[in-house]
Protein backbone atom coordinates (compact mmCIF):
# COMPACT_ATOMS: atom_id res chain seq x y z
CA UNK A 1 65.64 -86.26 -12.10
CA UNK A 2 65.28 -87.08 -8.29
CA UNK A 3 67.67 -83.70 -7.41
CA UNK A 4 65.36 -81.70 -9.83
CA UNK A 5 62.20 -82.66 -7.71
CA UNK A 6 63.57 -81.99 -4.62
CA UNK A 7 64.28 -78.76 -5.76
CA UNK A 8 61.20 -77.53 -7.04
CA UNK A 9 59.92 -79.00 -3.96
CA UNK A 10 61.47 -77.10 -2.04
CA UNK A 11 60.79 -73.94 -4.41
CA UNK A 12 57.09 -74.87 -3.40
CA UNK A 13 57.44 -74.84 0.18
CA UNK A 14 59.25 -71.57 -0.24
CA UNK A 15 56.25 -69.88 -1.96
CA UNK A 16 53.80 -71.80 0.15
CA UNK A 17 55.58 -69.87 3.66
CA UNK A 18 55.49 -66.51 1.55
CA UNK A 19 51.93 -67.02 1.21
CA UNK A 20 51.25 -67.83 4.78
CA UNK A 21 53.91 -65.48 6.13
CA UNK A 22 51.64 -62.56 4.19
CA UNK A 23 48.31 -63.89 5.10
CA UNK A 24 49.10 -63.22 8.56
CA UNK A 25 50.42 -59.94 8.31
CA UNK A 26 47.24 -59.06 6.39
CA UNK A 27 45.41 -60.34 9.38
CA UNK A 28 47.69 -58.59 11.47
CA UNK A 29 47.48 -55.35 9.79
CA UNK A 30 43.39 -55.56 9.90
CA UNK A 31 43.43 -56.21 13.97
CA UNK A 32 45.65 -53.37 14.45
CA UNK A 33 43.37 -51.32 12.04
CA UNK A 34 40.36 -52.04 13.97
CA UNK A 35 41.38 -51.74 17.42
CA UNK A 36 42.86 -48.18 16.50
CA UNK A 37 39.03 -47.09 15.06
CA UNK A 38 37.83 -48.41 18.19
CA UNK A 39 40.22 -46.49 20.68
């Protein structure tokens, strides 16, 4: 029971950087995007 938590807690944190990790390349992507219109 306890080894099966910590494993879908870590499955959690996992999806929870993949989220993060693709937020900021979205962000990322939009800055580059707008700076190049700008030039």
């Amino acid at each position: 029971m306890h080894s099966q938590f910590k494993f879908e807690n870590k499955k959690t944190a996992y999806f929870d950087n993949i989220c993060f990790i693709s937020r900021i390349s979205v962000i990322i992507f939009i800055v580059i995007v707008t700076t190049c219109k700008h030039v």
